[in-house]
Structures are given as C-alpha cells and as structure tokens.
Protein backbone atom coordinates (compact mmCIF):
# COMPACT_ATOMS: atom_id res chain seq x y z
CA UNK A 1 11.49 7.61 11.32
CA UNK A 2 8.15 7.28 9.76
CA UNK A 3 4.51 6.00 11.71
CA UNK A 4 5.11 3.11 9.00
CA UNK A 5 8.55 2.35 10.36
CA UNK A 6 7.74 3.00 13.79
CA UNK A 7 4.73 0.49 13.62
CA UNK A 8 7.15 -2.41 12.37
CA UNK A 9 9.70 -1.45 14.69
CA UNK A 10 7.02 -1.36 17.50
CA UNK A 11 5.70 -5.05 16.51
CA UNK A 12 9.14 -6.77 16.21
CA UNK A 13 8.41 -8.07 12.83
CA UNK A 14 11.58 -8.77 10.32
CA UNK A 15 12.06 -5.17 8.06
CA UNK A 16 14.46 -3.83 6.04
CA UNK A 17 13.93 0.52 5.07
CA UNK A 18 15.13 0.90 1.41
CA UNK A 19 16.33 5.06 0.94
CA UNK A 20 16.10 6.64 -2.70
CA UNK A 21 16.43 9.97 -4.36
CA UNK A 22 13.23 10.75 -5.04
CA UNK A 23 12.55 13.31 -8.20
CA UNK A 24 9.83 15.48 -7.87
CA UNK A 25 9.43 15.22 -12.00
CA UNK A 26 8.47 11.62 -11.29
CA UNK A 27 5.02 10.56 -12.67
CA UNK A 28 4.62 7.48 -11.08
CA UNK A 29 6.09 6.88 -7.58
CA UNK A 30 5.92 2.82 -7.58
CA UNK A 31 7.95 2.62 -10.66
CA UNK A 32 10.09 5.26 -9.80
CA UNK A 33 11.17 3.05 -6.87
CA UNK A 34 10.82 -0.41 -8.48
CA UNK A 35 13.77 1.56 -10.99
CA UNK A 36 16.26 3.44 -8.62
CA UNK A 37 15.61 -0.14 -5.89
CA UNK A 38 16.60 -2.22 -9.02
CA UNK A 39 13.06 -4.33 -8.44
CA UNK A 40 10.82 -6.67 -9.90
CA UNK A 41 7.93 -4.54 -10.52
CA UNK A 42 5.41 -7.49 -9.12
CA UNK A 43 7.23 -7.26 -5.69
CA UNK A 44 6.66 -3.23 -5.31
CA UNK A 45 3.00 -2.85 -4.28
CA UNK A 46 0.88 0.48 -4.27
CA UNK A 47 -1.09 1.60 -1.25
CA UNK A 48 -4.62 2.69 -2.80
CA UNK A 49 -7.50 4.62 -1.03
CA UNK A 50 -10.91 3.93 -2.07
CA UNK A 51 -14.39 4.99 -0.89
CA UNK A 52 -16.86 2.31 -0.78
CA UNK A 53 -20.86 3.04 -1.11
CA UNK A 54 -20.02 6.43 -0.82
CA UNK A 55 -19.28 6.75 2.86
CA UNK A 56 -16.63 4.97 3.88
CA UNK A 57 -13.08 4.09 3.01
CA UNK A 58 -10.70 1.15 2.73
CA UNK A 59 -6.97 0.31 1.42
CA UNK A 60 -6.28 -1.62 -1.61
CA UNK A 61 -2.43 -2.96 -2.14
CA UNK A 62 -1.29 -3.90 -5.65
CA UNK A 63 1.31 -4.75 -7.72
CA UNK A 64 2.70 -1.76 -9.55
CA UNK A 65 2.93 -3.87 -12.60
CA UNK A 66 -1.04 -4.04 -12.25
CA UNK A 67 -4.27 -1.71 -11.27
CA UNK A 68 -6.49 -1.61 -9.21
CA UNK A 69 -9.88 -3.25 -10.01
CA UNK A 70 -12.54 -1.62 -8.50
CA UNK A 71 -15.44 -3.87 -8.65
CA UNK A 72 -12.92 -7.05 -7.14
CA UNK A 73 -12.32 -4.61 -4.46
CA UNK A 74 -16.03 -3.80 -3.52
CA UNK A 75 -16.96 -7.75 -3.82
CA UNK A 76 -13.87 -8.42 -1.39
CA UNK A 77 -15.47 -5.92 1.01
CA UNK A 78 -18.92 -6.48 1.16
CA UNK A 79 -19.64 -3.43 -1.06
CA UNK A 80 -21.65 -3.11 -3.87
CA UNK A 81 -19.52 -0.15 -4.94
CA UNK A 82 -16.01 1.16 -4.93
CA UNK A 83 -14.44 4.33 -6.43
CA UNK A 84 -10.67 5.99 -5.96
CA UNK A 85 -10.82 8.36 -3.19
CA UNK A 86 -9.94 11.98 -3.75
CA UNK A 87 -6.39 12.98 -3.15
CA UNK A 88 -7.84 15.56 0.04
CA UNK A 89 -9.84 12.18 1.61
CA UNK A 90 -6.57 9.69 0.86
CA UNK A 91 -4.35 12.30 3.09
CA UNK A 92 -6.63 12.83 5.44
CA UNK A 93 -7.61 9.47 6.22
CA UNK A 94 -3.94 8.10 6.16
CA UNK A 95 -2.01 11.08 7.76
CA UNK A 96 0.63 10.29 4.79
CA UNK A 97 1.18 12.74 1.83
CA UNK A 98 0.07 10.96 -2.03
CA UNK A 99 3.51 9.16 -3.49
CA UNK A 100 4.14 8.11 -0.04
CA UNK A 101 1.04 6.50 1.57
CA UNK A 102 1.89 2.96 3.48
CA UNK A 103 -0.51 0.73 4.60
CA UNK A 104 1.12 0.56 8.14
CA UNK A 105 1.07 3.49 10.55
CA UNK A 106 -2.19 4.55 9.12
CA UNK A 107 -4.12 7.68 10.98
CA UNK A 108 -7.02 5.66 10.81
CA UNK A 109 -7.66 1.93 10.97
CA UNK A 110 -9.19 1.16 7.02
CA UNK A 111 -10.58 -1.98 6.03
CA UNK A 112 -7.00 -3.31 3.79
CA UNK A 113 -7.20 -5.85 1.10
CA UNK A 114 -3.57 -6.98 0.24
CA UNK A 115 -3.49 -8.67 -4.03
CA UNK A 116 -3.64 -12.43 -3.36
CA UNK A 117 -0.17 -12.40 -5.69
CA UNK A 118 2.02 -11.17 -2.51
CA UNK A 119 1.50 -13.93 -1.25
CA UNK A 120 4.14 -15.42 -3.69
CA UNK A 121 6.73 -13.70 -2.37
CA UNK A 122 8.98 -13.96 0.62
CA UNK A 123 9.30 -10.44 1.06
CA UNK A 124 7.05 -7.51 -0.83
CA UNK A 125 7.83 -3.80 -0.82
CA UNK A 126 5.41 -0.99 0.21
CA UNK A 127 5.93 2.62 1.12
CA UNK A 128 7.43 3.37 4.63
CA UNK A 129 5.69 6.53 4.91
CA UNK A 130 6.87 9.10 2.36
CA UNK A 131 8.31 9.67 -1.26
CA UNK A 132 11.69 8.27 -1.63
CA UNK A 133 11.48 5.66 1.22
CA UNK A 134 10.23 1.72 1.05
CA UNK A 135 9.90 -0.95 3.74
CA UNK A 136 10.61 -4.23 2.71
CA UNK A 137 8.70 -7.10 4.73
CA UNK A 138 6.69 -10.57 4.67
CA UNK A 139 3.84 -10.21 2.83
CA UNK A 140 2.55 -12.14 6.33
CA UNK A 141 3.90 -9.54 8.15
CA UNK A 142 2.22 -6.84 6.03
CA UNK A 143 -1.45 -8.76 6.82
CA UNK A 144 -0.62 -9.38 10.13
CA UNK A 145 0.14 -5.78 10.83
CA UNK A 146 -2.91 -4.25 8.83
CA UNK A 147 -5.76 -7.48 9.14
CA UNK A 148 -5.53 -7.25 5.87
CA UNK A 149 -7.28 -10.00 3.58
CA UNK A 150 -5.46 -11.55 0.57
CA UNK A 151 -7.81 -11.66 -1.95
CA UNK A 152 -7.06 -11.37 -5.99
CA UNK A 153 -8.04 -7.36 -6.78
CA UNK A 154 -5.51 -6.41 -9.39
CA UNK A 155 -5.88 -6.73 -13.06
C-alpha cells in the first residue's frame, strides 16, 4: 500500500490499482505505463510539480500525450509565473520518489490543477504512489480528493 492508495481507500471512492514491471531503462514513466497497461495515452495523466512566483508550489495533471504549459498553469493559479520544480523540491514536497509522484496522498497539500480533457473520461489513470503502479479512478473522484480545478493547461 501506497499514501495514494491509502487516501482512496480511506475516502471510499470507486478505484482500481493497475501493477506493472517497471524497467529502470525507461525514459518516460507515463508512456511506459500507457504501453505495458495497453492504454490510450490521453487517459494516463502525469503528476507535475511546479513553483509559482518563485516561492511556492502547486500540481499540474496532464495527459501524457501532451505537456505541460506553463503560462496556462500560472493564469489558472493566480500567478504571474510558473516554472518546473527541481527534482530535490518535487520529492520533498510530495513525499513520492520522480516516475512515481500521485496527486493523492501528497506530503503536503499543493494547489492541483487537473487538464480540463479528464473530464471526458469516465475513469483517468494517475500514479498510485511509485514506479510501476497506477490507480485508476473518476476524474471526479481525482478533483474531489485533491480540490483540484479543471481547467485546460496542456498543449
């Protein structure tokens, strides 16, 4: 058990935990599972640490099949600027190693913006807490969980 599974276990919500061999090797860990899962890459979304104005941070969820656009993601929080946290700061504010950061179970409460396009789906997948694993839920679920805002912030 992960804090990401433990937090959808703990809220009741409807989740299913997807298990793959992960490769070390692997350059990119959202592909890697949208391959070995056998999934539509616009269903597997990314968990994405940014700092905003240079003092705080916030979560960003996209697509794999897209990236992360930076200034959407400062307008949708207020900000007038955004940048990808370090790897040290996205670990330490998440408690969960790079490759498998979720947006539930978080160390730290962040401000989490969800891509308006999960909304389009019954059920997204996101990291359950570490390489190799995925949770698959309701993209409601997945706000719910985080008070996360849908707002359009991949391109």
């Amino acid at each position: 058990m992960t804090p990401a599974i433990n937090a959808a276990k703990k809220a009741g919500i409807s989740y299913r935990v997807h298990e793959y061999a992960h490769d070390p090797g692997s350059a990119s860990y959202g592909e890697e599972a949208a391959h070995k899962l056998h999934l539509e890459p616009d269903r597997v979304f990314k968990t994405l640490v940014v700092e905003i104005d240079n003092h705080q941070f916030a979560v960003g969820i996209v697509p794999i099949s897209c990236q992360l656009d930076l200034k959407l993601m400062a307008r949708a929080l207020g900000a007038k600027k955004a940048a990808m946290a370090t790897a040290h700061d996205a670990e330490r504010m998440t408690g969960y190693v790079l490759g498998g950061i979720s947006p539930l179970g978080q160390k730290r409460r962040l401000a989490t913006i969800v891509d308006a396009s999960a909304a389009t789906f019954g059920t997204i997948f996101v990291s359950a807490g570490r390489r190799g694993l995925e949770v698959e839920l309701a993209p409601a679920d997945l706000g719910r969980l985080t008070k996360a805002r849908f707002v359009t912030i991949g391109k």
